[in-house]
PDB file of N, CA and C in Angstrom:
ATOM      1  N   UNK A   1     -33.651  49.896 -30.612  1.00  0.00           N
ATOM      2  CA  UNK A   1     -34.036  50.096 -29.232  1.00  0.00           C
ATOM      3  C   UNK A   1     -33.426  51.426 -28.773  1.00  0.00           C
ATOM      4  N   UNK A   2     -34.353  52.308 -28.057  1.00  0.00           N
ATOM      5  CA  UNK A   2     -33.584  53.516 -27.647  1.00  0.00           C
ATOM      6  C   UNK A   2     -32.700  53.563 -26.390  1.00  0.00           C
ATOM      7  N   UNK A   3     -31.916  54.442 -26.170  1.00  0.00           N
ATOM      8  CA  UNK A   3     -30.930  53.826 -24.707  1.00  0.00           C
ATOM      9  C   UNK A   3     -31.454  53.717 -23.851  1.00  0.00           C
ATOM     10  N   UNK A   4     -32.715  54.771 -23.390  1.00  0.00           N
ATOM     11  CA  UNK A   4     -33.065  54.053 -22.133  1.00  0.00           C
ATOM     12  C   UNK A   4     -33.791  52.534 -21.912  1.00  0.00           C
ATOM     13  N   UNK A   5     -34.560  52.252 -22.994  1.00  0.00           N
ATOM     14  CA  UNK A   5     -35.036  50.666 -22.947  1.00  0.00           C
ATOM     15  C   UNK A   5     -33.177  49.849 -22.894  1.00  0.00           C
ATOM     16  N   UNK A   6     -32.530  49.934 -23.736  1.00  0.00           N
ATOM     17  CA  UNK A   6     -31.484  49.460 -24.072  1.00  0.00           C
ATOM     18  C   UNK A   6     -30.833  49.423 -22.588  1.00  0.00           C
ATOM     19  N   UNK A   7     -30.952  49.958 -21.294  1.00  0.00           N
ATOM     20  CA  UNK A   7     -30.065  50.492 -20.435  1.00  0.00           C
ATOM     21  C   UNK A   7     -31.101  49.978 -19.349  1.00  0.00           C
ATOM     22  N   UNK A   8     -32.399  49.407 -19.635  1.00  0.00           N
ATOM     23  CA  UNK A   8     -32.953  49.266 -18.646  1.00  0.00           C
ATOM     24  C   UNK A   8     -32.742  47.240 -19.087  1.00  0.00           C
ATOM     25  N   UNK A   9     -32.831  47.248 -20.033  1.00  0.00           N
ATOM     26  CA  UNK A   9     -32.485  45.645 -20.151  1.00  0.00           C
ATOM     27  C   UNK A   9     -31.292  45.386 -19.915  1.00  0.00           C
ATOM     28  N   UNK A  10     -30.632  45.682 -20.185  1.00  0.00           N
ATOM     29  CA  UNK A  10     -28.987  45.266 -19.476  1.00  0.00           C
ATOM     30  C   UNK A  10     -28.917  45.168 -18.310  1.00  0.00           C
ATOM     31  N   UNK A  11     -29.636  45.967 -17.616  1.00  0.00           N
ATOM     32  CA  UNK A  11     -29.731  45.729 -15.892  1.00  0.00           C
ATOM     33  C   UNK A  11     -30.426  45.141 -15.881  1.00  0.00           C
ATOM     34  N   UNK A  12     -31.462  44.470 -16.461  1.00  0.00           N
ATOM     35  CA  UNK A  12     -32.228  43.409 -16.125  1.00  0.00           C
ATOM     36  C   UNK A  12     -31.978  42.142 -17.018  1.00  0.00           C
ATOM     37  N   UNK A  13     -31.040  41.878 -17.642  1.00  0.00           N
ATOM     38  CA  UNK A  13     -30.120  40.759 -18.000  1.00  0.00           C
ATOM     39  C   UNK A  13     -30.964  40.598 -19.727  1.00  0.00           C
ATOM     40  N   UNK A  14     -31.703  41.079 -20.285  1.00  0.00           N
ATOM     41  CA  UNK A  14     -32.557  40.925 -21.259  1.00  0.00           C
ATOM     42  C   UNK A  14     -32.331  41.501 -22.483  1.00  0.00           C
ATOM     43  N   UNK A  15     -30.863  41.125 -22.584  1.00  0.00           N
ATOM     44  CA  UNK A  15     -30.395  41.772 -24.255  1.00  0.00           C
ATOM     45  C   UNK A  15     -29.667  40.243 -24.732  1.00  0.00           C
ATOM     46  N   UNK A  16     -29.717  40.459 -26.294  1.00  0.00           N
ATOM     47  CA  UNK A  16     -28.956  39.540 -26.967  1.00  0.00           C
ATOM     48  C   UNK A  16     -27.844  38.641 -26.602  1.00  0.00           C
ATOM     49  N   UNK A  17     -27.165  37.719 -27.270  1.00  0.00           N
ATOM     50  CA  UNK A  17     -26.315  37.660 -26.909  1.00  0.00           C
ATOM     51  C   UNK A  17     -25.073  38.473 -27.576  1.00  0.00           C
ATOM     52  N   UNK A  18     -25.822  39.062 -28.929  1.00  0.00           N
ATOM     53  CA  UNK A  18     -24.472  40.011 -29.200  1.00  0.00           C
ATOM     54  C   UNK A  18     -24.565  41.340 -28.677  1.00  0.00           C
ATOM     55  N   UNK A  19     -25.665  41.950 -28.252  1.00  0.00           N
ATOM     56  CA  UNK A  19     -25.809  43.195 -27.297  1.00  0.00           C
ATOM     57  C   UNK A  19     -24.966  42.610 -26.314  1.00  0.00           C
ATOM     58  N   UNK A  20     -24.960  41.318 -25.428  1.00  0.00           N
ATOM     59  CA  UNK A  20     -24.112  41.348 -23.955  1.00  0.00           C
ATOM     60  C   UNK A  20     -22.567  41.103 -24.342  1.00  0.00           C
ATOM     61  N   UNK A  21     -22.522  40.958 -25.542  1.00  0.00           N
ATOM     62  CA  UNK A  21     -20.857  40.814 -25.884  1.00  0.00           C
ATOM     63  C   UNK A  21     -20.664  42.192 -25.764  1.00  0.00           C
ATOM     64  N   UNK A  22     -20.932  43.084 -26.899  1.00  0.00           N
ATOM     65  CA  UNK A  22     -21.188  44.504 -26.742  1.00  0.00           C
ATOM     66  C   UNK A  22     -20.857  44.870 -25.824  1.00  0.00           C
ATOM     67  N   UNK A  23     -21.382  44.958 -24.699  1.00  0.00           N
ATOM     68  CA  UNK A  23     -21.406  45.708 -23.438  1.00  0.00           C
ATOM     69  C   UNK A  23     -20.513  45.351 -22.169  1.00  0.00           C
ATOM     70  N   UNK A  24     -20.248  43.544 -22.494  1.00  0.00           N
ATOM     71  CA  UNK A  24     -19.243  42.974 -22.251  1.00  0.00           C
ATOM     72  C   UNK A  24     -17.859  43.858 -22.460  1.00  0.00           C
ATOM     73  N   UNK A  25     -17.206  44.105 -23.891  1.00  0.00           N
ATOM     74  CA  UNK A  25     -16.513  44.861 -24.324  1.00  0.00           C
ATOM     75  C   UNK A  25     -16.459  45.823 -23.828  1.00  0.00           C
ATOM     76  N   UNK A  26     -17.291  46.984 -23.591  1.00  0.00           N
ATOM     77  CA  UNK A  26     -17.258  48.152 -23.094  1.00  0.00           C
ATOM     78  C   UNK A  26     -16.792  48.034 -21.407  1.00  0.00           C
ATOM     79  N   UNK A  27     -17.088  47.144 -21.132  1.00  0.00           N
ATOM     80  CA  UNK A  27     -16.440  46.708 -19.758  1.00  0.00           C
ATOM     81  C   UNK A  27     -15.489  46.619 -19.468  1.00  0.00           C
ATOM     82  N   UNK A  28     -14.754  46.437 -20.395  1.00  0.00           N
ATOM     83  CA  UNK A  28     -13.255  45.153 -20.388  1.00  0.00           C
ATOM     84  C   UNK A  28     -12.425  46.950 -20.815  1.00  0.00           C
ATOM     85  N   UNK A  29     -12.902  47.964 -21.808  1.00  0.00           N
ATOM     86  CA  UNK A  29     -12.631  49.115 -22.623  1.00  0.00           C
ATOM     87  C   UNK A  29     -12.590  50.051 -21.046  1.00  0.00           C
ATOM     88  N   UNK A  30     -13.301  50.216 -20.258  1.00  0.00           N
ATOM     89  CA  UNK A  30     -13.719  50.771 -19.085  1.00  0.00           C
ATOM     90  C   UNK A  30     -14.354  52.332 -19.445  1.00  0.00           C
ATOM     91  N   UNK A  31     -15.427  51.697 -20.658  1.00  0.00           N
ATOM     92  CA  UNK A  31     -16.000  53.233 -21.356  1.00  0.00           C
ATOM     93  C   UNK A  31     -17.745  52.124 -20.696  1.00  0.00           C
ATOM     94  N   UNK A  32     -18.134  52.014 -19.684  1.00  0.00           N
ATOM     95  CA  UNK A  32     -19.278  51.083 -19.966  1.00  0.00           C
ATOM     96  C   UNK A  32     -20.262  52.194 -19.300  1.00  0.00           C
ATOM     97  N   UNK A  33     -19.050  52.959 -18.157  1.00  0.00           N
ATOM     98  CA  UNK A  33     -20.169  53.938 -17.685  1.00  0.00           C
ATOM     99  C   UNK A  33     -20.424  54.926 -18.528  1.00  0.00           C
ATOM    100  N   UNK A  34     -19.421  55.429 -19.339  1.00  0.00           N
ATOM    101  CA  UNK A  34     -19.688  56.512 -20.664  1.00  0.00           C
ATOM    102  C   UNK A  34     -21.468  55.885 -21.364  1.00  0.00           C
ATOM    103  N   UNK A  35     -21.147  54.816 -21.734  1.00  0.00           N
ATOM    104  CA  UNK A  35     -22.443  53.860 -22.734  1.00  0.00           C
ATOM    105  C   UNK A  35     -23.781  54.348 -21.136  1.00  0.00           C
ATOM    106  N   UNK A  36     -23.840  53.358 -20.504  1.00  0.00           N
ATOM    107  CA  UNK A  36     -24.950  53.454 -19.697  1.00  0.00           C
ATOM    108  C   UNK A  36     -25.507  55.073 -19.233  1.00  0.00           C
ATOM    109  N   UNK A  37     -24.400  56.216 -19.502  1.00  0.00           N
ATOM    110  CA  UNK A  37     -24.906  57.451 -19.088  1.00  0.00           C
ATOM    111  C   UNK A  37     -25.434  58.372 -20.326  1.00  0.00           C
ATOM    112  N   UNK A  38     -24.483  58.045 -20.960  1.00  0.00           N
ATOM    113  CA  UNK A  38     -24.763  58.864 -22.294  1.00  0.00           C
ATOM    114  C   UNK A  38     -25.139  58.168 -23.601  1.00  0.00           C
ATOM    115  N   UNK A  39     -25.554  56.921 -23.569  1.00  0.00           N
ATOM    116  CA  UNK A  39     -25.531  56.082 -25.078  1.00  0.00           C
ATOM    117  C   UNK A  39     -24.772  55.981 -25.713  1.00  0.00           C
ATOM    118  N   UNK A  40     -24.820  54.928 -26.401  1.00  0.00           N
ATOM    119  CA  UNK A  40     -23.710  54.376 -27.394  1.00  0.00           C
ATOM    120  C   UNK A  40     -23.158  55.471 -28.605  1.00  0.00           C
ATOM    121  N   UNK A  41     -24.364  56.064 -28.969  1.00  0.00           N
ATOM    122  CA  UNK A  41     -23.674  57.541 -29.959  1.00  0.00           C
ATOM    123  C   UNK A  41     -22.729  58.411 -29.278  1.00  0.00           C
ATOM    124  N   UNK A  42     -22.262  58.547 -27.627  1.00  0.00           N
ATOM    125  CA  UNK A  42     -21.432  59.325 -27.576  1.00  0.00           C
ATOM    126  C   UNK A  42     -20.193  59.206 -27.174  1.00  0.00           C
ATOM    127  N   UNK A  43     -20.203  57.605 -27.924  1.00  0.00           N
ATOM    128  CA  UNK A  43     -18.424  57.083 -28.410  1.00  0.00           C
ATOM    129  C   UNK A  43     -17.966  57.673 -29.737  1.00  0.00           C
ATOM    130  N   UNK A  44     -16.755  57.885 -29.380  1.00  0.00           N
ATOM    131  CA  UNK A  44     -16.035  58.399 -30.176  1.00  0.00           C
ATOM    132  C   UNK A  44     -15.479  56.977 -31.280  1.00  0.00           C
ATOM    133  N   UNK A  45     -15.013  57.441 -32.589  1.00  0.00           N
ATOM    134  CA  UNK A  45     -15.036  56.552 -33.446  1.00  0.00           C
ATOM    135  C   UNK A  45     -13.782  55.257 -33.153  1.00  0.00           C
ATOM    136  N   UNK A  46     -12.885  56.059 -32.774  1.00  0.00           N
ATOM    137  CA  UNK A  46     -12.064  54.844 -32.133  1.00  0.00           C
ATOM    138  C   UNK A  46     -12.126  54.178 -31.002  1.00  0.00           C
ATOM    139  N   UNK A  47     -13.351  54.687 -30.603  1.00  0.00           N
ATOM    140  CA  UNK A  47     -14.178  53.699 -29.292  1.00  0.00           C
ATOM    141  C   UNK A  47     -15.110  52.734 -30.000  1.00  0.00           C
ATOM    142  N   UNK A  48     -15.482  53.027 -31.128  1.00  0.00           N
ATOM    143  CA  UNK A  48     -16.727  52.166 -31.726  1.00  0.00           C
ATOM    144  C   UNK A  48     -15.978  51.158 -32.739  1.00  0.00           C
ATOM    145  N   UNK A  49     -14.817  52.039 -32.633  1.00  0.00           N
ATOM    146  CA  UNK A  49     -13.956  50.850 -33.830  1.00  0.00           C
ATOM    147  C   UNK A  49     -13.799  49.690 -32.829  1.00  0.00           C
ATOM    148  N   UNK A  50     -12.922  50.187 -32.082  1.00  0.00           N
ATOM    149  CA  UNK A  50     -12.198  49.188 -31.186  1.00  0.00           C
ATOM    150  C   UNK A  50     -13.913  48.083 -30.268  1.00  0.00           C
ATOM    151  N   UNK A  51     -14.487  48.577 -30.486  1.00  0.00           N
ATOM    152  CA  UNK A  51     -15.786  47.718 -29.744  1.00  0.00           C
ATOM    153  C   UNK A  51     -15.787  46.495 -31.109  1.00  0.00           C
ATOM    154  N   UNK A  52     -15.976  47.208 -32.035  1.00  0.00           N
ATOM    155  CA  UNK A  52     -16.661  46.265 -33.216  1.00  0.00           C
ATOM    156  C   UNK A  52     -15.316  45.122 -34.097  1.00  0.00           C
ATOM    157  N   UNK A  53     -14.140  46.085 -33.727  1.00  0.00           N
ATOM    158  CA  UNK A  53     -13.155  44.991 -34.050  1.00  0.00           C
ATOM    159  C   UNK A  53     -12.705  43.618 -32.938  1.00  0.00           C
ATOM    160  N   UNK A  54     -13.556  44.081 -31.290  1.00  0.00           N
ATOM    161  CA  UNK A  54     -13.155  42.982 -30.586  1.00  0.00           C
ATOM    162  C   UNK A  54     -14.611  41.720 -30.844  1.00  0.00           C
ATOM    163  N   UNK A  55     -15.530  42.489 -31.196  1.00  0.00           N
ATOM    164  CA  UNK A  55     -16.554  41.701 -31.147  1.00  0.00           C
ATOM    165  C   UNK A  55     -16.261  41.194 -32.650  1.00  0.00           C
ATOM    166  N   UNK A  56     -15.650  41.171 -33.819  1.00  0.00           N
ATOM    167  CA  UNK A  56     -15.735  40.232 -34.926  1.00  0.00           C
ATOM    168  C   UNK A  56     -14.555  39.317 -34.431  1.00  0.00           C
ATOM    169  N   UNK A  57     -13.297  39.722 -33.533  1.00  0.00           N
ATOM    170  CA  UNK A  57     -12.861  38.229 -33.406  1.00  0.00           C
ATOM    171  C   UNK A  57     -13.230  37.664 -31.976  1.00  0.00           C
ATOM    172  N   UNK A  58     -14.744  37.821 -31.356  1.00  0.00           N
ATOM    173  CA  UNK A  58     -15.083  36.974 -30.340  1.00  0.00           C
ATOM    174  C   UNK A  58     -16.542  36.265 -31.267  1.00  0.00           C
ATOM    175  N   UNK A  59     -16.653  36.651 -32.815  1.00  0.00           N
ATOM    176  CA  UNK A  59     -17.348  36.126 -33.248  1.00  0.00           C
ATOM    177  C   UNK A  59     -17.649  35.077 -33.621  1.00  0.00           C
ATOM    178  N   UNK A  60     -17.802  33.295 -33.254  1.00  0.00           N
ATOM    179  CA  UNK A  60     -17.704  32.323 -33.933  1.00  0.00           C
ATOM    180  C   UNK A  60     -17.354  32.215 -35.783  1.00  0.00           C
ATOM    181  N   UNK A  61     -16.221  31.971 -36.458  1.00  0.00           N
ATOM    182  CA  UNK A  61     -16.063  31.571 -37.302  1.00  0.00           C
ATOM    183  C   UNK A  61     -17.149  30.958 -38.113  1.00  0.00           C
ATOM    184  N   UNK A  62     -17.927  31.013 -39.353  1.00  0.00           N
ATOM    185  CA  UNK A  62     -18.788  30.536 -40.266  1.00  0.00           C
ATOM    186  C   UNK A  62     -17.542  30.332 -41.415  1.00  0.00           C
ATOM    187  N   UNK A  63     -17.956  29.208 -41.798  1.00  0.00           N
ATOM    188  CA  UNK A  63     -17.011  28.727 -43.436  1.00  0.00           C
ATOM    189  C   UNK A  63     -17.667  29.576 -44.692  1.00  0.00           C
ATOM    190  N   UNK A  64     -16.680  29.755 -45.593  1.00  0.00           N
ATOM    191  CA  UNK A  64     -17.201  30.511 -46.132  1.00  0.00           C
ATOM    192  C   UNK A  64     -17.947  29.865 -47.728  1.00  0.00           C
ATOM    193  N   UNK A  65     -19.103  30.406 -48.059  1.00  0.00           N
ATOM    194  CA  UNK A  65     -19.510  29.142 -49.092  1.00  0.00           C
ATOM    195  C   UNK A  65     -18.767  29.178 -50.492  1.00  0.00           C
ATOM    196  N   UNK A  66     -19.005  28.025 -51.116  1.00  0.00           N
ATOM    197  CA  UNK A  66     -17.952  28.068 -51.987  1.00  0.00           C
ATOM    198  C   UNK A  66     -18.549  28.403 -53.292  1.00  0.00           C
ATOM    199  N   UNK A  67     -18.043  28.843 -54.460  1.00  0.00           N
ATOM    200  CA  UNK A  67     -18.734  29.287 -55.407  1.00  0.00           C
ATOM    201  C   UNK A  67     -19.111  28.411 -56.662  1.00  0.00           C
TER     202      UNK A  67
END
């Protein structure tokens, strides 16, 4: 999705639920207006780290299969 579709569904409540964690995060980070003005490419890498390391531990746990 390109940012502006991406930026027009968020204001209109119509993204994923892991897009609204996403953006959730960026909220909580206080980079959300950076994302909504400029897109997600113009985080810097320890902005994209820190997004993707809060969203794997708000990720529900799956067991892992056994071999």
């Amino acid at each position: 999705m390109n940012k502006d579709k991406e930026v027009e569904a968020y204001r209109q409540g119509n993204l994923t639920t892991e897009e609204q964690t996403k953006y959730e995060i960026a909220r909580e980070l206080g980079i959300l207006d950076k994302v909504l003005e400029n897109g997600w490419k113009s985080l810097s890498a320890k902005e994209t780290g820190r997004i993707g390391g809060m969203m794997a531990k708000k990720k529900p746990k799956q067991p892992s299969p056994k071999a």
